[in-house]
C-alpha atoms as a PDB file:
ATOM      1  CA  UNK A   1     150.877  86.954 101.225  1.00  0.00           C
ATOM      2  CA  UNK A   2     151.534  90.411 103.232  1.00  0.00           C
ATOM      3  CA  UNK A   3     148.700  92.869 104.176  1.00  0.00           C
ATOM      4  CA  UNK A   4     149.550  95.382 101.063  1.00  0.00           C
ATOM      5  CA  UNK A   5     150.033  92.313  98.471  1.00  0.00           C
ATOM      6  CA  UNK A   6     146.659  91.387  99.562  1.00  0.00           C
ATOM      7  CA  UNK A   7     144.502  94.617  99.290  1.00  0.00           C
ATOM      8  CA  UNK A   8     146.143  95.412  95.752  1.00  0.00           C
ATOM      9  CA  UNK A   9     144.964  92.044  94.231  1.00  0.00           C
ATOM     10  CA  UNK A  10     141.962  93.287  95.811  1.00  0.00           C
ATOM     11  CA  UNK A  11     142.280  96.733  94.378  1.00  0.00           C
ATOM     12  CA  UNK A  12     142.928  94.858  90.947  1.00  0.00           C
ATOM     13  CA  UNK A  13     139.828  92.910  91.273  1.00  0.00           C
ATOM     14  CA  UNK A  14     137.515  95.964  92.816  1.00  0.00           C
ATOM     15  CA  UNK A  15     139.130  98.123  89.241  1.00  0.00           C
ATOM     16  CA  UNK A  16     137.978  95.180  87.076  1.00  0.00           C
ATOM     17  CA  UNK A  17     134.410  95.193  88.614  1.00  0.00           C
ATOM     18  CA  UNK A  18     134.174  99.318  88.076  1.00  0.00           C
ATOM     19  CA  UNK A  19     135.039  98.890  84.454  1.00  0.00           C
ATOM     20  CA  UNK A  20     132.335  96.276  83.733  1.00  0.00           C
ATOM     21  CA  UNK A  21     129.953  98.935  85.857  1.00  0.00           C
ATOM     22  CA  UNK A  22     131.557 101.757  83.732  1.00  0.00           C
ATOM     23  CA  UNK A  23     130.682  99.631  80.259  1.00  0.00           C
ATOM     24  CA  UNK A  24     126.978  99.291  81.501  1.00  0.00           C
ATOM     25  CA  UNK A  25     126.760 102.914  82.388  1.00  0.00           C
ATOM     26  CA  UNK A  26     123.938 103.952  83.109  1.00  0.00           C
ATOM     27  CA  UNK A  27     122.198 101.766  80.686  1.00  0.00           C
ATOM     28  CA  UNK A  28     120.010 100.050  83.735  1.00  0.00           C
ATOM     29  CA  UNK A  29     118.719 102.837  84.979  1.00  0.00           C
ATOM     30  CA  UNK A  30     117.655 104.081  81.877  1.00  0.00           C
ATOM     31  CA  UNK A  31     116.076 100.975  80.920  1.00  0.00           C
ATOM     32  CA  UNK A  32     114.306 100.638  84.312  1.00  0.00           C
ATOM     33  CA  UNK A  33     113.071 104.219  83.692  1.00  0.00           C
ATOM     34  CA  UNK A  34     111.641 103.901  80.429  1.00  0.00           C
ATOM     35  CA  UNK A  35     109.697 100.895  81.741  1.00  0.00           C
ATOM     36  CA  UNK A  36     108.340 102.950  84.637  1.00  0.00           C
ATOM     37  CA  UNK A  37     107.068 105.126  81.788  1.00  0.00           C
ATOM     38  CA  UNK A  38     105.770 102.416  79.810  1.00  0.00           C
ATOM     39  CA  UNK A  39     104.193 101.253  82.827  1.00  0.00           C
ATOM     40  CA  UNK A  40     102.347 104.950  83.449  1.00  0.00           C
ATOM     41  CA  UNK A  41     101.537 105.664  79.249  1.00  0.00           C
ATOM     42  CA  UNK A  42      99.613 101.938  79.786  1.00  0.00           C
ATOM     43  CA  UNK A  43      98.057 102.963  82.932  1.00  0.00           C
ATOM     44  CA  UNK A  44      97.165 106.048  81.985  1.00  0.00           C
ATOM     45  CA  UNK A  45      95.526 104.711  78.574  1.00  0.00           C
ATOM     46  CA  UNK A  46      94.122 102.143  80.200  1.00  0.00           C
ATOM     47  CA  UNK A  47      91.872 105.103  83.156  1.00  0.00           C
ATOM     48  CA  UNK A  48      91.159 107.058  79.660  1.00  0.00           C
ATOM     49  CA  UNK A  49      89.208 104.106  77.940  1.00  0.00           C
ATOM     50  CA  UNK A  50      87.644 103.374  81.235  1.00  0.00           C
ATOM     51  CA  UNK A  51      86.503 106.862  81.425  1.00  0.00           C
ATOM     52  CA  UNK A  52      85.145 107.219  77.525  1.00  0.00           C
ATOM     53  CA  UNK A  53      83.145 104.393  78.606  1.00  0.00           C
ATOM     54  CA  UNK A  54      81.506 105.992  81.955  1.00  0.00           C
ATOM     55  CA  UNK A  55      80.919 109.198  79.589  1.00  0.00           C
ATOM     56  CA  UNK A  56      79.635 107.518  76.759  1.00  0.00           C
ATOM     57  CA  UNK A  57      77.129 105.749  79.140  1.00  0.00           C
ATOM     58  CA  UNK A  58      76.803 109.562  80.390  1.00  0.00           C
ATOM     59  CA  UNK A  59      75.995 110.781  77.281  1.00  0.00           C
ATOM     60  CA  UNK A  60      73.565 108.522  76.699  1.00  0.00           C
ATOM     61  CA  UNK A  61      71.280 108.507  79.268  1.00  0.00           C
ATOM     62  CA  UNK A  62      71.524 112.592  78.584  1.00  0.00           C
ATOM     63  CA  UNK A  63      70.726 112.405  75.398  1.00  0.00           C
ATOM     64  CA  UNK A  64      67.249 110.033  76.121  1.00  0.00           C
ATOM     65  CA  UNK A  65      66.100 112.691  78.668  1.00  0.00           C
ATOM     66  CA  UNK A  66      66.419 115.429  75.925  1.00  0.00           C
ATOM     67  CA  UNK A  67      64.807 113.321  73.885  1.00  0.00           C
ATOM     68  CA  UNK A  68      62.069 112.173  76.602  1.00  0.00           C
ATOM     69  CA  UNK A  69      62.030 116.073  78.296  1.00  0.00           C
ATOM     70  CA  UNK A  70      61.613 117.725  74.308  1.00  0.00           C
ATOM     71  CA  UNK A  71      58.619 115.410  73.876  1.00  0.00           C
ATOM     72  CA  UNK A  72      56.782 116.386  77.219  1.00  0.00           C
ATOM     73  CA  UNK A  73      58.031 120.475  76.439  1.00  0.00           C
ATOM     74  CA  UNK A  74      56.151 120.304  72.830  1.00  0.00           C
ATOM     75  CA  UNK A  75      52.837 118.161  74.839  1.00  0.00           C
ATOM     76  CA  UNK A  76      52.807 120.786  76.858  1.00  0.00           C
ATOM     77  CA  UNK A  77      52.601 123.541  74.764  1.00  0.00           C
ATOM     78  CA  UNK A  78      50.269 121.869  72.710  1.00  0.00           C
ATOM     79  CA  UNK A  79      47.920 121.463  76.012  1.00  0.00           C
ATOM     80  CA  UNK A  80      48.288 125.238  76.203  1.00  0.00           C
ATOM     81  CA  UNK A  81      45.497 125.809  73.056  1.00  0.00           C
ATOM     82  CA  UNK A  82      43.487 123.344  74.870  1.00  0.00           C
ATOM     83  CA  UNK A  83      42.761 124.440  78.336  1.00  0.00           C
ATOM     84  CA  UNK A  84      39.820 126.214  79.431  1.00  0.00           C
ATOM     85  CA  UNK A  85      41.535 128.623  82.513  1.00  0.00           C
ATOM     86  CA  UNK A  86      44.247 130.463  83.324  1.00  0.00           C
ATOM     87  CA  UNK A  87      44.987 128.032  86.508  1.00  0.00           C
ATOM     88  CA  UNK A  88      45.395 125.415  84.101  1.00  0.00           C
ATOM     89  CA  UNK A  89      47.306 127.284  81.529  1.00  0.00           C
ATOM     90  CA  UNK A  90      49.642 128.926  84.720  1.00  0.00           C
ATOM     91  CA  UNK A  91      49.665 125.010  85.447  1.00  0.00           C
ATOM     92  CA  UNK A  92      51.530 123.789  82.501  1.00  0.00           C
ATOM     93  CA  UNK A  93      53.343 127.089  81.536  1.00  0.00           C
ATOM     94  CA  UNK A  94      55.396 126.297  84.858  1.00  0.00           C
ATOM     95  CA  UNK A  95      55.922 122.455  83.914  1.00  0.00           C
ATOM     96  CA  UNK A  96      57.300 123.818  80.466  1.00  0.00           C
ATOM     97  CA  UNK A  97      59.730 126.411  82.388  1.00  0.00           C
ATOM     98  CA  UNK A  98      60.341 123.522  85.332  1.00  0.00           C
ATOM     99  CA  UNK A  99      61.262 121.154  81.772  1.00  0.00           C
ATOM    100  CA  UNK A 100      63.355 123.888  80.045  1.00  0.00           C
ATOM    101  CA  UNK A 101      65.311 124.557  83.011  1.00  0.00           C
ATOM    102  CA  UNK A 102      65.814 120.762  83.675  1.00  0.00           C
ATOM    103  CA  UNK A 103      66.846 120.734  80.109  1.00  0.00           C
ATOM    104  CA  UNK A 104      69.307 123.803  80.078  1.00  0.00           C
ATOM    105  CA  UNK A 105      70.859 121.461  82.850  1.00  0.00           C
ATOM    106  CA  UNK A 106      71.349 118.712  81.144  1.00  0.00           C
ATOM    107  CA  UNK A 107      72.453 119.854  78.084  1.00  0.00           C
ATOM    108  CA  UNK A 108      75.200 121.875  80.271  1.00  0.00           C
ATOM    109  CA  UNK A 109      76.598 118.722  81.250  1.00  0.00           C
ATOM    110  CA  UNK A 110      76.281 117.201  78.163  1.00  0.00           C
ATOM    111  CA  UNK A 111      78.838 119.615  76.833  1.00  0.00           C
ATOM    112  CA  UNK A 112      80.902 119.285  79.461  1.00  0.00           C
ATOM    113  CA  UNK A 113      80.656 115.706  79.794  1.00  0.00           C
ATOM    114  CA  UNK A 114      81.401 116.054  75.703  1.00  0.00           C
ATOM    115  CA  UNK A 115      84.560 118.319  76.114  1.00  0.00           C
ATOM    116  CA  UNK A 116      86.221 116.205  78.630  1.00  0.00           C
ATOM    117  CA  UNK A 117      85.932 113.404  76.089  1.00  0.00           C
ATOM    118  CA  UNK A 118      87.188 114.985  73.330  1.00  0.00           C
ATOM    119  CA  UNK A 119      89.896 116.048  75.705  1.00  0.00           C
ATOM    120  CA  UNK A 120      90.165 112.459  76.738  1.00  0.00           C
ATOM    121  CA  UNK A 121      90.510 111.072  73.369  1.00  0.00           C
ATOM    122  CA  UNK A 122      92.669 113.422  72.205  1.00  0.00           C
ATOM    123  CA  UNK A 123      95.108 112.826  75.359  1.00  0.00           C
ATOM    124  CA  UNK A 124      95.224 109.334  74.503  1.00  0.00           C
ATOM    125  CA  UNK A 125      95.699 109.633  70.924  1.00  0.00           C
ATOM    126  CA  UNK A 126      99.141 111.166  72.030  1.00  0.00           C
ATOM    127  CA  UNK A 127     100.250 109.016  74.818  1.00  0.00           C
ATOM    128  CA  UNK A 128      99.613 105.748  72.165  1.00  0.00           C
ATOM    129  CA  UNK A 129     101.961 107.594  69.786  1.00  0.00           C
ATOM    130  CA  UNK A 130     104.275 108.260  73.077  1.00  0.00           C
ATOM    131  CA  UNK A 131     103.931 104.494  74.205  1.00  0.00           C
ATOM    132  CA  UNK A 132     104.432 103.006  70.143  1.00  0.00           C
ATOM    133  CA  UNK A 133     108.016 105.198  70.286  1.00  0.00           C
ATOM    134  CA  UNK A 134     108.710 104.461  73.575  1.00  0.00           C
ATOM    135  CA  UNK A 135     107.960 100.688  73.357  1.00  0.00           C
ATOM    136  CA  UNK A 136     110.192 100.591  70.729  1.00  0.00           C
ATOM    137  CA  UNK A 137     113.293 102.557  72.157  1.00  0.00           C
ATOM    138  CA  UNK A 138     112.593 100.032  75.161  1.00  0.00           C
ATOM    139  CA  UNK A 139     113.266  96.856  72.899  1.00  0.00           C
ATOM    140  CA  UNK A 140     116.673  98.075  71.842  1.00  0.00           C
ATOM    141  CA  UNK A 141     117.987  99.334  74.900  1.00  0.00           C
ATOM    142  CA  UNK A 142     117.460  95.883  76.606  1.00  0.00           C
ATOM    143  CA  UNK A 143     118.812  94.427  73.455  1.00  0.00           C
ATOM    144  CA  UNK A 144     121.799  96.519  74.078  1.00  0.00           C
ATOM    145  CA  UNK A 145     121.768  96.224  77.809  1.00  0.00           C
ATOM    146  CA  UNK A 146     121.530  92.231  77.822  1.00  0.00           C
ATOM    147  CA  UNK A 147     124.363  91.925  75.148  1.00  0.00           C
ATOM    148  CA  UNK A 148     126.430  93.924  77.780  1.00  0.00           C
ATOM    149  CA  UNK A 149     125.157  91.786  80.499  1.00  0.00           C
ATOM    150  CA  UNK A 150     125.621  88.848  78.788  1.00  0.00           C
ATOM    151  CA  UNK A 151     128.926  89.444  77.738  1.00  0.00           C
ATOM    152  CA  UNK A 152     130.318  90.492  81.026  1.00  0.00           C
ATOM    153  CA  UNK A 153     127.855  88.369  83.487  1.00  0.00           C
ATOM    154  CA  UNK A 154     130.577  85.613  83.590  1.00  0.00           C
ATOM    155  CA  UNK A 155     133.315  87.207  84.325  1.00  0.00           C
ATOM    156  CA  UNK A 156     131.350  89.309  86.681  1.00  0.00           C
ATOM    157  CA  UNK A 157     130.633  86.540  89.141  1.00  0.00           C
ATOM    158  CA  UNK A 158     134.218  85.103  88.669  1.00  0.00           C
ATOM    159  CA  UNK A 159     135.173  88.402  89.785  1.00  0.00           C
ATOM    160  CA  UNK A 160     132.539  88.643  92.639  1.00  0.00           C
ATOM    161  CA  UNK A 161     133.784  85.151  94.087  1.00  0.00           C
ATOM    162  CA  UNK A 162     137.228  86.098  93.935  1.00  0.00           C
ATOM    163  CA  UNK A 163     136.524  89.483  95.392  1.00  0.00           C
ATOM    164  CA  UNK A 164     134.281  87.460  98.798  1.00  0.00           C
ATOM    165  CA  UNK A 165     137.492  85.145  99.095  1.00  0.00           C
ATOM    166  CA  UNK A 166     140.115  87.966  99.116  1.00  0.00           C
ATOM    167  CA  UNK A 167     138.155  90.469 101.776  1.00  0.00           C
ATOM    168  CA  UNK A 168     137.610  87.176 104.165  1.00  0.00           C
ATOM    169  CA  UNK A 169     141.350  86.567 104.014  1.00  0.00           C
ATOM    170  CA  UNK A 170     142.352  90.546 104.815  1.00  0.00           C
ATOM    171  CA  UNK A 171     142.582  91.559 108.419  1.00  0.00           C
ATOM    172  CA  UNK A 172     139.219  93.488 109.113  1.00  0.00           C
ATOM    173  CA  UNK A 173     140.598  96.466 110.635  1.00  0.00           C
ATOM    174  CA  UNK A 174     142.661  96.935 107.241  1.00  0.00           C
ATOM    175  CA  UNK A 175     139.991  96.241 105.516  1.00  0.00           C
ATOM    176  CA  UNK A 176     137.658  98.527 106.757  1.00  0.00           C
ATOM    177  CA  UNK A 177     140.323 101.032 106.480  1.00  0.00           C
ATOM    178  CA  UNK A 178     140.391  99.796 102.709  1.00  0.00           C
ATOM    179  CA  UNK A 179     136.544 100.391 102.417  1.00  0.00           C
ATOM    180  CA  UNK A 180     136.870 104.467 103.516  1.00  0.00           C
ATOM    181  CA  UNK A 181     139.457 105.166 101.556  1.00  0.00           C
ATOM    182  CA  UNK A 182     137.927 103.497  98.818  1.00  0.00           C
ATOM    183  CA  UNK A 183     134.587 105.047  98.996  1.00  0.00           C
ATOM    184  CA  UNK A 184     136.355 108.543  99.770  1.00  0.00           C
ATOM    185  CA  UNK A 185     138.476 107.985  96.692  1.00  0.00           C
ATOM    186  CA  UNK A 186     136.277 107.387  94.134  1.00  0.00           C
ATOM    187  CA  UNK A 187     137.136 103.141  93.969  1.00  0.00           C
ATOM    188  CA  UNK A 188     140.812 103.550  93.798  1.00  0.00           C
ATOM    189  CA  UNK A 189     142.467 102.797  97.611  1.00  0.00           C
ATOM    190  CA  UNK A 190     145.601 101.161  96.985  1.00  0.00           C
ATOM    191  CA  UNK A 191     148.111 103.531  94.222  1.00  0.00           C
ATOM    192  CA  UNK A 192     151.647 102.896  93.253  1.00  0.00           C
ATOM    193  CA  UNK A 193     154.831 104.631  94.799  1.00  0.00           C
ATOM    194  CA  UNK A 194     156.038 106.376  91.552  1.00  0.00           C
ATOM    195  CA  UNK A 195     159.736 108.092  91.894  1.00  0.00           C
ATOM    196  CA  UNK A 196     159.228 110.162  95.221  1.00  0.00           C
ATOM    197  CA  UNK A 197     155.395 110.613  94.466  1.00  0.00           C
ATOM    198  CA  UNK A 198     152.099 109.316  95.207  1.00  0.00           C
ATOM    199  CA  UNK A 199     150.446 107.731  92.026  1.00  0.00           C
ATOM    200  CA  UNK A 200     147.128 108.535  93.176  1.00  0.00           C
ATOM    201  CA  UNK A 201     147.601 112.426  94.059  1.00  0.00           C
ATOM    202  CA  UNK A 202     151.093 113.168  93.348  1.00  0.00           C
ATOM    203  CA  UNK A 203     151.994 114.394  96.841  1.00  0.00           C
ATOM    204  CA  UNK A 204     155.346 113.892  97.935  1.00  0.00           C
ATOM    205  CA  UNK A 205     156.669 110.645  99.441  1.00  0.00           C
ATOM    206  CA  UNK A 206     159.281 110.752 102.035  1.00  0.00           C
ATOM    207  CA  UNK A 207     162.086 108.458 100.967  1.00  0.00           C
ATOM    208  CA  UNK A 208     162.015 106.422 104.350  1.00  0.00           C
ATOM    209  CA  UNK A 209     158.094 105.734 103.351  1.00  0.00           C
ATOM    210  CA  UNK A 210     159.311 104.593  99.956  1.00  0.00           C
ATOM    211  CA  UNK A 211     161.760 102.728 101.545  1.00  0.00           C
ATOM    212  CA  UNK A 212     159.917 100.826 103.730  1.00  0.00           C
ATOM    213  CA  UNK A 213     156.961 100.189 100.442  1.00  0.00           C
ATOM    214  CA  UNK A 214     159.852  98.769  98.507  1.00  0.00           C
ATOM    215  CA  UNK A 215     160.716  96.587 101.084  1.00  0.00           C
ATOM    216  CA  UNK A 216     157.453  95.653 101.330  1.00  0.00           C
ATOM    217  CA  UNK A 217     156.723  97.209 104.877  1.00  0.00           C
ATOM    218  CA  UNK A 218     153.737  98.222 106.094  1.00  0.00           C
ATOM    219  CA  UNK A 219     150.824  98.604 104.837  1.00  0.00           C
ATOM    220  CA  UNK A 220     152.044 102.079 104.231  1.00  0.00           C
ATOM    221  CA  UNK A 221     150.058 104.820 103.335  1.00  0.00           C
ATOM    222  CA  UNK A 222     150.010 108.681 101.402  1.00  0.00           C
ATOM    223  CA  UNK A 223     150.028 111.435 103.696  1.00  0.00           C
ATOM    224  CA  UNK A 224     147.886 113.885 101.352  1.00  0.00           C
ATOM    225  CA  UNK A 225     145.407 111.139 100.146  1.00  0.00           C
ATOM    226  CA  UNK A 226     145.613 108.335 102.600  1.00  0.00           C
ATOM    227  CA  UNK A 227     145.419 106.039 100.155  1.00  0.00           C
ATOM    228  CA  UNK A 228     147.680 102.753 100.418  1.00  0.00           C
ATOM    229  CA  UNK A 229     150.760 102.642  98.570  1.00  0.00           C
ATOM    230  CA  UNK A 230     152.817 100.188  96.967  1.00  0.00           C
ATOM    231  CA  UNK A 231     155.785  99.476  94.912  1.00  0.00           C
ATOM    232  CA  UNK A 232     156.356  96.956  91.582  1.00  0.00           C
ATOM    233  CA  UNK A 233     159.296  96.317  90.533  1.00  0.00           C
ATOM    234  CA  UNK A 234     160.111  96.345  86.463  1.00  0.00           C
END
């Protein structure tokens, strides 16, 4: 088998593999994308109910030194009608203000601690209704994505093997000229020689070069595109 006859059953072979990548699309990356999602909208749930619980806890312990600080505020002002000087009633009027302000603290960050929750929960709320419709949308793209993988797996490592055995068998300097041309031109290095014209670019072909491509000389190649160029007869 010449040079050219070998790089266009390669060609042939690299154009079958493009067309099952063109049928999956970008259906893989999509899939892997949603799941990077799903992965974050679990995550993410997953830090909110952790954090409702160290607030909750919060809350808690807030709301038992209301409760405790309330109690020793309404002693204390009780204790007021029964002391006997105004050191002692000085005494507890500054525990009272020392316990209010200790209070006005607590309940500050009781709201706050409250807000954040109710932000929390209401965050959440959303990203479960994001993750139920996401979740879903997931399931039927890999549906869709391993029918298409399914149906085109075999053939794509038939395809593979041939492609190995055909680039071992080309001379490496051709077929690293191949690999250029290939990745400059989009997949397609090797075009047909149609009339007087290049069937990759349409650029003119001089008739020697279509000459010697008929005769199967070469590997010959367009002057415009550089892509290789060969001839099949009817």
């Amino acid at each position: 088998m010449s040079a050219i006859q070998q790089i266009v059953v390669l060609q042939k072979i690299d154009s079958q593999l493009q067309d099952i990548a063109e049928l999956l699309g970008d259906l893989p990356g999509k899939v892997d994308a949603l799941k990077n999602e799903e992965i974050g909208l679990v995550q993410s749930i997953k830090d909110g109910k952790g954090r409702i619980k160290e607030l909750e806890l919060e809350l808690n312990k807030f709301d038992s030194l209301m409760t405790d600080y309330n109690g020793k505020i309404d002693k204390h002002k009780d204790q007021l009608y029964l002391v006997t000087s105004n050191k002692q009633y000085d005494a507890l009027q500054h525990e009272i203000d020392f316990l209010k302000n200790e209070l006005d603290e607590i309940e500050t960050k009781s709201l706050e601690f409250t807000e954040e929750k109710e932000t929390i929960e209401e965050q959440m709320k959303s990203e479960e209704e994001n993750l139920e419709s996401l979740s879903k949308d997931l399931v039927e793209r890999r549906k869709k994505l391993e029918v298409l993988m399914d149906d085109s797996s075999e053939e794509k490592a038939k395809l593979d093997k041939q492609r190995d055995k055909e680039r071992d068998s080309i001379e490496p300097t051709t077929l690293a000229r191949y690999d250029r041309i290939h990745k400059a031109r989009r997949g397609l290095s090797v075009v047909l020689v149609e009339g007087s014209a290049c069937g990759g670019c349409g650029a003119f072909v001089p008739p020697q070069i279509v000459s010697e491509v008929k005769a199967g000389k070469g590997p010959k190649t367009c002057d415009s595109c550089s892509r290789f160029l060969y001839y099949e007869s009817v």
